[in-house]
Every structure is written in structure tokens, then in C-alpha cells.
PDB file of N, CA and C in Angstrom:
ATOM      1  N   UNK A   1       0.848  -1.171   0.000  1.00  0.00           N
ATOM      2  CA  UNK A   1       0.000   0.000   0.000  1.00  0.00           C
ATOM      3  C   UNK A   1       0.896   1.238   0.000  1.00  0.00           C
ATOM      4  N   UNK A   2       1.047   2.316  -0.715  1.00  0.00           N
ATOM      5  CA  UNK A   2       1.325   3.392  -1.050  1.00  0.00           C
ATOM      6  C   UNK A   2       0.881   4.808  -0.117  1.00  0.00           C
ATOM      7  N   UNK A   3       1.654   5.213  -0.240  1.00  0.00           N
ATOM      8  CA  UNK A   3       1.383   6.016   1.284  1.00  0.00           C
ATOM      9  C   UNK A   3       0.276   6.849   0.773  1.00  0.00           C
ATOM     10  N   UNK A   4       0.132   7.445  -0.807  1.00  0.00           N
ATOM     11  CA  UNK A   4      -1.516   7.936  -0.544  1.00  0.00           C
ATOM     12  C   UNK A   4      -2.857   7.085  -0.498  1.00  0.00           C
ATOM     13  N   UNK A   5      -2.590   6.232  -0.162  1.00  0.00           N
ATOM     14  CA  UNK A   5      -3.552   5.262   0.153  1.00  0.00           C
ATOM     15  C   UNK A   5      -3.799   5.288   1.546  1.00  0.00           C
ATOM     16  N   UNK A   6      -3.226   4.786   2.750  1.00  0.00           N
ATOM     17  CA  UNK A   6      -2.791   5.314   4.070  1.00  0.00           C
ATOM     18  C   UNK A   6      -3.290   6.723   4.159  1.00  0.00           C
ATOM     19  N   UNK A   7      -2.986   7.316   3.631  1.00  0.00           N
ATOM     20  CA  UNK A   7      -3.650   9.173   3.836  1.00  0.00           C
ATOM     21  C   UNK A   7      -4.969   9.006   3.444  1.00  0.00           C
ATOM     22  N   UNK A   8      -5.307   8.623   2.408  1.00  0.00           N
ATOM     23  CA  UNK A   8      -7.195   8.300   2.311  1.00  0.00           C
ATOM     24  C   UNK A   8      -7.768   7.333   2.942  1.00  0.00           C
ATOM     25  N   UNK A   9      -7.076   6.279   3.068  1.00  0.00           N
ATOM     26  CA  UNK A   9      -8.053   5.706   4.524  1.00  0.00           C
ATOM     27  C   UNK A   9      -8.163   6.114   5.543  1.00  0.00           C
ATOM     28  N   UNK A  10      -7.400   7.272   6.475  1.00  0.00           N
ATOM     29  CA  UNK A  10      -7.444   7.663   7.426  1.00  0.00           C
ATOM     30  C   UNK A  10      -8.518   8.942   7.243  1.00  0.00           C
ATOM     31  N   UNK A  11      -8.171   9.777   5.962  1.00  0.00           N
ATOM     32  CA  UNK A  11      -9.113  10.405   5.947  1.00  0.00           C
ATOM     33  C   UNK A  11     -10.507   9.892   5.916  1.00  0.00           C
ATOM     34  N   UNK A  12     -11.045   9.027   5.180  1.00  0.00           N
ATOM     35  CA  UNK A  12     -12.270   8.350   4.643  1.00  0.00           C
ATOM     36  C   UNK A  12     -12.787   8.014   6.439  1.00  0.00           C
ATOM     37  N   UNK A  13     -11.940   7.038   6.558  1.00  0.00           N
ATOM     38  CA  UNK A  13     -11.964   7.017   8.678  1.00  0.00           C
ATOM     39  C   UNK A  13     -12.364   7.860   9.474  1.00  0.00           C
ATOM     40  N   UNK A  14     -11.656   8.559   9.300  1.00  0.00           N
ATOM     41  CA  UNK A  14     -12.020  10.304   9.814  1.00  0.00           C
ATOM     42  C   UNK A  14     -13.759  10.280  10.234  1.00  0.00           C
ATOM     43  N   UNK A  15     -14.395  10.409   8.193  1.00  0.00           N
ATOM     44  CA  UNK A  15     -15.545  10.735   7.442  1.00  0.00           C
ATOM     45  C   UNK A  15     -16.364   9.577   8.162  1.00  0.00           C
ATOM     46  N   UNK A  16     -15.964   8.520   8.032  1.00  0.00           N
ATOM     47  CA  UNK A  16     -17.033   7.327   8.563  1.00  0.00           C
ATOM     48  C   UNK A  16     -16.941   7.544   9.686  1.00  0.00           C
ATOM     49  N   UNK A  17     -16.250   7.581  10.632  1.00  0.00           N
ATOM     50  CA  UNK A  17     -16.160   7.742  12.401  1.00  0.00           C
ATOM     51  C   UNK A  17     -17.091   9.109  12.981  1.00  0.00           C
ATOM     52  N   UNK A  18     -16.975  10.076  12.088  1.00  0.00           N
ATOM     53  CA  UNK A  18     -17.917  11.009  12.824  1.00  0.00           C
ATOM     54  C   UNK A  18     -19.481  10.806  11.895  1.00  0.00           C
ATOM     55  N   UNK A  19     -19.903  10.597  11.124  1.00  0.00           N
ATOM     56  CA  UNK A  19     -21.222  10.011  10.491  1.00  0.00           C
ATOM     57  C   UNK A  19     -21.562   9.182  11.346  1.00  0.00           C
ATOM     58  N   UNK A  20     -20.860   8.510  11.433  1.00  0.00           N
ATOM     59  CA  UNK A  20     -21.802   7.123  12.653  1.00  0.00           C
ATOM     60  C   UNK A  20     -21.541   7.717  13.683  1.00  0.00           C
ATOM     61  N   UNK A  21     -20.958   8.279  13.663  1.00  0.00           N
ATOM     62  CA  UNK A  21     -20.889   8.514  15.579  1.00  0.00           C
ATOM     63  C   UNK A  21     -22.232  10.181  15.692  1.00  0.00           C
ATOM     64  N   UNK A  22     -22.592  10.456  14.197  1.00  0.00           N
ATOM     65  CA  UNK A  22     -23.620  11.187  14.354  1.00  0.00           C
ATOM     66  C   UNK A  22     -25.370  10.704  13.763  1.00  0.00           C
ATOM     67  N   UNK A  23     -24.858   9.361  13.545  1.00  0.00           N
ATOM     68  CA  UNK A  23     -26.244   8.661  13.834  1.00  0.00           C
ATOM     69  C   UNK A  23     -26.872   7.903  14.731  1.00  0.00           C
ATOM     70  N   UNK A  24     -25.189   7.389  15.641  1.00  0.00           N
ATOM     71  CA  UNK A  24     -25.930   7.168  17.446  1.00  0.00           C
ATOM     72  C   UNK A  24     -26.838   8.273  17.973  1.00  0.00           C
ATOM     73  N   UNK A  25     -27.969   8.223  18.376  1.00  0.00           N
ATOM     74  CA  UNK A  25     -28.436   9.355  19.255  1.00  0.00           C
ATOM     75  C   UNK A  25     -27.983   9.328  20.552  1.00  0.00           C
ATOM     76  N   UNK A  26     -28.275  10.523  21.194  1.00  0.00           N
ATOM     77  CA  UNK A  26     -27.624  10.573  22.351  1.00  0.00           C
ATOM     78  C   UNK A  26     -25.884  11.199  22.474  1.00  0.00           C
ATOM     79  N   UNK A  27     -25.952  11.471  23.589  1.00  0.00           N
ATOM     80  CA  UNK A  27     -24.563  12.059  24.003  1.00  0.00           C
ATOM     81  C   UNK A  27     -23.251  10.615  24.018  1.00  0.00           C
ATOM     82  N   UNK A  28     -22.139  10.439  22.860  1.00  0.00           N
ATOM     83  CA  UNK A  28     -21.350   9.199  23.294  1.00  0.00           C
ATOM     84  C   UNK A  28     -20.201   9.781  24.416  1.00  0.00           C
ATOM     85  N   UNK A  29     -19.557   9.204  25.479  1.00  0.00           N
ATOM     86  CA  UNK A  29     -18.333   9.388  25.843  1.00  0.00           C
ATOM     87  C   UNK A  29     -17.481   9.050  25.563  1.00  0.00           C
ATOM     88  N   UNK A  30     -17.078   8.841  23.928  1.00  0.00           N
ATOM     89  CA  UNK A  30     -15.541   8.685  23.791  1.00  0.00           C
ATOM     90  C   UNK A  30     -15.133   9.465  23.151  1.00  0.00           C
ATOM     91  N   UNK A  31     -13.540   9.775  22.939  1.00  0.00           N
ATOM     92  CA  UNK A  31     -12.935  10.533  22.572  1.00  0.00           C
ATOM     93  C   UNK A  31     -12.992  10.902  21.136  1.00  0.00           C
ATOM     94  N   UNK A  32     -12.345  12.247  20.377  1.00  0.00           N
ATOM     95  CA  UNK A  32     -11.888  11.954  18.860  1.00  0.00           C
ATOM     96  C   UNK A  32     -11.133  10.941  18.402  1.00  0.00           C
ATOM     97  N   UNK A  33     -10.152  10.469  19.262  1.00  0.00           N
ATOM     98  CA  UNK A  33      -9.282   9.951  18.359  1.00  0.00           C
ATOM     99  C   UNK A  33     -10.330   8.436  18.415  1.00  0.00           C
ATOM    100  N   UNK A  34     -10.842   7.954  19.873  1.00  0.00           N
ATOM    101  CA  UNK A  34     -11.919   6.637  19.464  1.00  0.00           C
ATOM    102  C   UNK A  34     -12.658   6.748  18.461  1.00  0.00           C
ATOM    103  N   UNK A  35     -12.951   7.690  17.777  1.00  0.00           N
ATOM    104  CA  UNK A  35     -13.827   7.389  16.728  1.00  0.00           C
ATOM    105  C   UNK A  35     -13.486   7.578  15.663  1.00  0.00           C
ATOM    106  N   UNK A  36     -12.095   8.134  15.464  1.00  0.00           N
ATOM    107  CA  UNK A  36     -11.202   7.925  14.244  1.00  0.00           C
ATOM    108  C   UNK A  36     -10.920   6.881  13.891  1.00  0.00           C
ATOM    109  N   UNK A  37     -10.600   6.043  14.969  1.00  0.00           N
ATOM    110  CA  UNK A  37     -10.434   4.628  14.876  1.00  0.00           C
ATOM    111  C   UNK A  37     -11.218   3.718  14.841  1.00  0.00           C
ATOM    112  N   UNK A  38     -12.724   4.208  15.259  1.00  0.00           N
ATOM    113  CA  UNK A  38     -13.708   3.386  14.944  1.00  0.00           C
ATOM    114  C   UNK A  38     -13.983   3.370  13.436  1.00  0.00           C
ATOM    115  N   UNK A  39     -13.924   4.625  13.169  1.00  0.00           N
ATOM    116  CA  UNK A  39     -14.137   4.465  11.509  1.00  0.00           C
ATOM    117  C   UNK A  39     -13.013   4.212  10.586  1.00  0.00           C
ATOM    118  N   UNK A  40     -11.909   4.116  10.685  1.00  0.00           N
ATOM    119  CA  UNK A  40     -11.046   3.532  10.056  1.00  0.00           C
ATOM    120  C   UNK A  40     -11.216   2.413   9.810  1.00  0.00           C
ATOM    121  N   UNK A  41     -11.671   1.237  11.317  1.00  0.00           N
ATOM    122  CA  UNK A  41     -11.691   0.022  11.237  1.00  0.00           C
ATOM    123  C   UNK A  41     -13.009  -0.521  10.362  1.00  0.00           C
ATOM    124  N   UNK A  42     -14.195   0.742  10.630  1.00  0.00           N
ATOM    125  CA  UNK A  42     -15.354   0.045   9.893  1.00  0.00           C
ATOM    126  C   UNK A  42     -15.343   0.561   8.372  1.00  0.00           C
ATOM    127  N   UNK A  43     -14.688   1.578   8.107  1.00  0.00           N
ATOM    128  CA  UNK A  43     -13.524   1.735   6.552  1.00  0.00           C
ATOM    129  C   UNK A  43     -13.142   0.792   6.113  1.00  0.00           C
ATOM    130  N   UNK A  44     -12.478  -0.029   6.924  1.00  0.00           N
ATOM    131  CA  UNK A  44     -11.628  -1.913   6.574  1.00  0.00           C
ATOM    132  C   UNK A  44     -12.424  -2.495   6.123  1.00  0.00           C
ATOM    133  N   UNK A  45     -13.234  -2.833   7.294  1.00  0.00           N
ATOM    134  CA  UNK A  45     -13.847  -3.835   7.493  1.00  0.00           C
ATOM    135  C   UNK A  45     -15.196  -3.758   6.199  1.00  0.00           C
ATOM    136  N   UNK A  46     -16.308  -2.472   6.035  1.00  0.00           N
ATOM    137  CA  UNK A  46     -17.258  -2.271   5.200  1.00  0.00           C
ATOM    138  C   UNK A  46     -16.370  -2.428   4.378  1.00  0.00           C
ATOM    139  N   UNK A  47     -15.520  -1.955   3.245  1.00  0.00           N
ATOM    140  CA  UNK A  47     -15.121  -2.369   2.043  1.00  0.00           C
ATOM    141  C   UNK A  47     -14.791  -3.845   1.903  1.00  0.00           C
ATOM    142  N   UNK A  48     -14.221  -4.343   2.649  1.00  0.00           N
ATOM    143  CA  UNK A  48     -14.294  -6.091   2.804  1.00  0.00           C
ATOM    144  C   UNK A  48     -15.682  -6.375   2.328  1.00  0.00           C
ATOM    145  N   UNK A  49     -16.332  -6.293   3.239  1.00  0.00           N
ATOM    146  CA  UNK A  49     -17.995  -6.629   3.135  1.00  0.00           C
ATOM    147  C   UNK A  49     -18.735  -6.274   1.655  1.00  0.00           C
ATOM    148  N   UNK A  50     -18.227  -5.075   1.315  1.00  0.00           N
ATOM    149  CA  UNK A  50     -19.147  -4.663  -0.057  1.00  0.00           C
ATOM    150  C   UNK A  50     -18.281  -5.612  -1.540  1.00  0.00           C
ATOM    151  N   UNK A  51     -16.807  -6.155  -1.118  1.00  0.00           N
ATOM    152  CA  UNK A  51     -16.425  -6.572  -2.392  1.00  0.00           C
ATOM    153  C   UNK A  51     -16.735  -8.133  -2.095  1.00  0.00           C
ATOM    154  N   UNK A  52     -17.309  -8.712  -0.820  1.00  0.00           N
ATOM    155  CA  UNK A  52     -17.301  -9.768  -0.770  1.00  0.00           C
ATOM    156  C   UNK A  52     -18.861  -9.913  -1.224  1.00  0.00           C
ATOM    157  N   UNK A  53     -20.071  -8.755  -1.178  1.00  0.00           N
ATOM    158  CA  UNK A  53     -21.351  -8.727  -1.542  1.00  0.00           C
ATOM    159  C   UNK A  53     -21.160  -8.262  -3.142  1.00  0.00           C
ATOM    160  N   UNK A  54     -20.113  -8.086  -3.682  1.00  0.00           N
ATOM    161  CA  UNK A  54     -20.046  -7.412  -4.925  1.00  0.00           C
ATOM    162  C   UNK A  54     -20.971  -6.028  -5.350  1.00  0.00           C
ATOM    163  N   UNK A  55     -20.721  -5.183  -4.395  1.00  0.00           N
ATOM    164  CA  UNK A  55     -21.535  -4.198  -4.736  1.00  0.00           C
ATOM    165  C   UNK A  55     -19.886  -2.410  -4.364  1.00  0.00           C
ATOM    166  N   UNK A  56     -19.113  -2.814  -4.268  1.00  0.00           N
ATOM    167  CA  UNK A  56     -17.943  -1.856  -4.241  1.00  0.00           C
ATOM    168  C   UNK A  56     -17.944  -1.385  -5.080  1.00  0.00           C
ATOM    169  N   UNK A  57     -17.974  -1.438  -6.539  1.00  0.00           N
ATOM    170  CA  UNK A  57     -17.985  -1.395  -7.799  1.00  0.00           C
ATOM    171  C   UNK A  57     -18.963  -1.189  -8.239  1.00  0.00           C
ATOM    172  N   UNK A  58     -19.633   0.586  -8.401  1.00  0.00           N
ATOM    173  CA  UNK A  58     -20.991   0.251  -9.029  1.00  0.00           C
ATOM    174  C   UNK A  58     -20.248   1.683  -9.637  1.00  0.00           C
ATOM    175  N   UNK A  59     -21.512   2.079 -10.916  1.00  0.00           N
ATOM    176  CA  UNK A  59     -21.185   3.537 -11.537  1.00  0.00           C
ATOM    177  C   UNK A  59     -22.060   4.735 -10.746  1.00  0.00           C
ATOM    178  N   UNK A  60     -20.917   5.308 -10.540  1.00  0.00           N
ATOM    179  CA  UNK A  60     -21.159   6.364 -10.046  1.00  0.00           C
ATOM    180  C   UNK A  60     -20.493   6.504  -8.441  1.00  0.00           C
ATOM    181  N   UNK A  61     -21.243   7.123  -7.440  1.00  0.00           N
ATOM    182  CA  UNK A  61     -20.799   7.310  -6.069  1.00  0.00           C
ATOM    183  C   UNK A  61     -21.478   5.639  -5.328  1.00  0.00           C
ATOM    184  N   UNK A  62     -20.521   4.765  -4.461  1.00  0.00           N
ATOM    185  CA  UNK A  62     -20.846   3.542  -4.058  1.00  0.00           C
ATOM    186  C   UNK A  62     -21.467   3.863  -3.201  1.00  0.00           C
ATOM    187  N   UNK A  63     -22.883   4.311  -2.991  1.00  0.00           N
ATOM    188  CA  UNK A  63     -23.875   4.739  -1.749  1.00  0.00           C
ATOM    189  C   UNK A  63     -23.871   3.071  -0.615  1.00  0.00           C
ATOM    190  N   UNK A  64     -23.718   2.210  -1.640  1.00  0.00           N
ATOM    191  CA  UNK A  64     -24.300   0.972  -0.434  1.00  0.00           C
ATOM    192  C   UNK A  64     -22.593   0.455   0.017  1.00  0.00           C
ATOM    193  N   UNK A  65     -21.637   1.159  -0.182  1.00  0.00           N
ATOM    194  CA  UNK A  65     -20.472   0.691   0.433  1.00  0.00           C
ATOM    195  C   UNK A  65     -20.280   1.886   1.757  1.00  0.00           C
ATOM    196  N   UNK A  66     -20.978   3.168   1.092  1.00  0.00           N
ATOM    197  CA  UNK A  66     -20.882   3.862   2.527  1.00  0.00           C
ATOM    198  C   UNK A  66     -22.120   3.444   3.313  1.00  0.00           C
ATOM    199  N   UNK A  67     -22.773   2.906   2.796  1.00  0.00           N
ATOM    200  CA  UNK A  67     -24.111   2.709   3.936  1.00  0.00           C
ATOM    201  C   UNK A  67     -23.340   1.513   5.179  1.00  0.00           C
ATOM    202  N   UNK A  68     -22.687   0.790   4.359  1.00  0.00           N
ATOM    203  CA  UNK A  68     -22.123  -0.737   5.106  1.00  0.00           C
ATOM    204  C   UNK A  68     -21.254   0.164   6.152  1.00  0.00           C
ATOM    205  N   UNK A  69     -20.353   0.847   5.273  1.00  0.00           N
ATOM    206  CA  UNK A  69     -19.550   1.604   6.563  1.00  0.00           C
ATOM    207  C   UNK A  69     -19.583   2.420   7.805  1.00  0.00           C
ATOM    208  N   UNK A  70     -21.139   3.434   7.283  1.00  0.00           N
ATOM    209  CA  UNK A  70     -21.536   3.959   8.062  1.00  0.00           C
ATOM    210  C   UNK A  70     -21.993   3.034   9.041  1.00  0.00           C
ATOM    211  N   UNK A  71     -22.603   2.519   8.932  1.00  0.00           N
ATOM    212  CA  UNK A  71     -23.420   1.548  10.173  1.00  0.00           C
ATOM    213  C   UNK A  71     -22.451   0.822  10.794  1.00  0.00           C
ATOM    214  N   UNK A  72     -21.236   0.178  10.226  1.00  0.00           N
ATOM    215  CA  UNK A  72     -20.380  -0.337  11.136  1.00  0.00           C
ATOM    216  C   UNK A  72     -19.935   0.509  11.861  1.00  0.00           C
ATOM    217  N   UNK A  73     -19.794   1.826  11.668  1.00  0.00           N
ATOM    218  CA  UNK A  73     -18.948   2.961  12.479  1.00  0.00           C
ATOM    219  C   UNK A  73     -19.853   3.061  13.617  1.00  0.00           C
ATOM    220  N   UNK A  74     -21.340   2.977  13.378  1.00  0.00           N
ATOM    221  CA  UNK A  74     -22.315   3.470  14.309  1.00  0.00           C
ATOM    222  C   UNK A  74     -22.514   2.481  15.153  1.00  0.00           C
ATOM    223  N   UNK A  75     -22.103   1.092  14.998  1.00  0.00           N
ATOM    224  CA  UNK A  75     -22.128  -0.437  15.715  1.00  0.00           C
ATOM    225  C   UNK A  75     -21.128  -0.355  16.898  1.00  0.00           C
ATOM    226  N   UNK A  76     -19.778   0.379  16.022  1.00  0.00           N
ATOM    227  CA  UNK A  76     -18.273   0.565  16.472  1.00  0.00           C
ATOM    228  C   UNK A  76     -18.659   1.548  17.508  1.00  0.00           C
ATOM    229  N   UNK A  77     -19.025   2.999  17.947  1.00  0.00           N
ATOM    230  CA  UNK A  77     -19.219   3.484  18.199  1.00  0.00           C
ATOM    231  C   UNK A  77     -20.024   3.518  19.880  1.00  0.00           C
ATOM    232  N   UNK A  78     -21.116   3.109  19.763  1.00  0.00           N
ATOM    233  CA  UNK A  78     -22.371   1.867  20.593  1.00  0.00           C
ATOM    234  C   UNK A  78     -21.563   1.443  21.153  1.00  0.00           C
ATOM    235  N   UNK A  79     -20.690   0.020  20.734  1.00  0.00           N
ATOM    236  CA  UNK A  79     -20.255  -0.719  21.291  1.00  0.00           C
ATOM    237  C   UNK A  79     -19.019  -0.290  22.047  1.00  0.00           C
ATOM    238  N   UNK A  80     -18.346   0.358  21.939  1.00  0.00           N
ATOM    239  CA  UNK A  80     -17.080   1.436  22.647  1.00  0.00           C
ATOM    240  C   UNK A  80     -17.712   2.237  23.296  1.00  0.00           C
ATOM    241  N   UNK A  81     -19.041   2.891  23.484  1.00  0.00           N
ATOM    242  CA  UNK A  81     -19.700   3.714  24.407  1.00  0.00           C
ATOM    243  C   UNK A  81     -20.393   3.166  25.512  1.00  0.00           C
ATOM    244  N   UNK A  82     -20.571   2.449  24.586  1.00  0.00           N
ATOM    245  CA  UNK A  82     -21.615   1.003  26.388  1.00  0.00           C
ATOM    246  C   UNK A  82     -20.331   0.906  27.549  1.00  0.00           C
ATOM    247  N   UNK A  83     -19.289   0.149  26.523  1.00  0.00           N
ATOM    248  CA  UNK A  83     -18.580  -0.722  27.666  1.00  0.00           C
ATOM    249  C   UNK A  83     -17.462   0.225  28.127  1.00  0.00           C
ATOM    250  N   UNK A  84     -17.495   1.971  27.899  1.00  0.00           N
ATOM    251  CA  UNK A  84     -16.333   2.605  28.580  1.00  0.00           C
ATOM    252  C   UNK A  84     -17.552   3.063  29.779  1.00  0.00           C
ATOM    253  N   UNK A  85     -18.869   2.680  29.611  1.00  0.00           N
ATOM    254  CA  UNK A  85     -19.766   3.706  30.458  1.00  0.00           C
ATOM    255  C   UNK A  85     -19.957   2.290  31.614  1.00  0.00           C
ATOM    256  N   UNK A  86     -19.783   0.834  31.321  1.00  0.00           N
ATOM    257  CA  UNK A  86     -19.572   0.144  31.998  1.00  0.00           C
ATOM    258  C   UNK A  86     -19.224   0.024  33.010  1.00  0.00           C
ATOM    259  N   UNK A  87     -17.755   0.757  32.634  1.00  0.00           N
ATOM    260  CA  UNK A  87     -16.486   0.896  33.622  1.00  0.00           C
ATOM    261  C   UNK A  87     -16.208   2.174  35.241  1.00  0.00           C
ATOM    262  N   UNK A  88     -17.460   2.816  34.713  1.00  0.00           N
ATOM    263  CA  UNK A  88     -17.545   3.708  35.073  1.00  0.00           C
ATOM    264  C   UNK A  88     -18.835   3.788  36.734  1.00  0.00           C
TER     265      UNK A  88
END
């Protein structure tokens, strides 16, 4: 992988981590950088998912590869907000 590749997944990460983390309702308690990393990982992980559903590849803007991502970010998100409020 090529380092502008690395720079757009982190950015794209960025983009997915605060979308989902603005379709949880409610107030989350974790940090920026947790949800940079939440969406990075659901960045990974949703593009996995959309080339393994064959839908990554469509013409035009891939709406159902960000839908996959978004919602993993918002899963990612949930699930890192429950269990830091757990702890607490």
C-alpha cells in the first residue's frame, strides 16, 4: 500500500467515524481519536464486506459501500460507548 492510500483511509476514517458517531443518538463518551479509529476500522472492514457482496464497484458514487460503513462505524461506536460507560 502506497502512502496515498494510508492518507485516504485515514481520511475516509475520519468521514465514517464522525457520520456514525452522528447517527448514534444521544450524548457518546468517547474521545476523537476513538472514533477515528472506529471508523477507520469500519472503513476496513465495510469495504471487505461490499467486495465480498459485490456491490464496491458500481457507476457512479458507491452509496451501499458507505451505507455498510456507516453503520459499522455506528455499531463501532455503541459498542465502545456502552462498555467505557460500563467501567464507570
Amino acid at each position: 500500500m502506497e502512502i496515498s492510500g494510508i492518507i485516504s483511509a485515514i481520511v475516509i476514517g475520519i468521514i465514517i467515524g464522525v457520520l456514525g458517531r452522528l447517527v448514534v443518538p444521544g450524548r457518546q463518551r468517547i474521545g476523537i481519536l476513538w472514533t477515528i479509529a472506529v471508523g477507520i476500522v469500519a472503513a476496513l472492514i465495510g469495504s471487505a464486506l461490499a467486495n465480498a457482496f459485490d456491490v464496491s464497484d458500481t457507476n457512479g458514487v458507491d452509496w451501499i459501500e458507505w451505507l455498510i460503513q456507516i453503520g459499522l462505524a455506528a455499531l463501532g461506536v455503541t459498542a465502545l460507548d456502552r462498555s467505557k460507560a460500563g467501567r464507570r
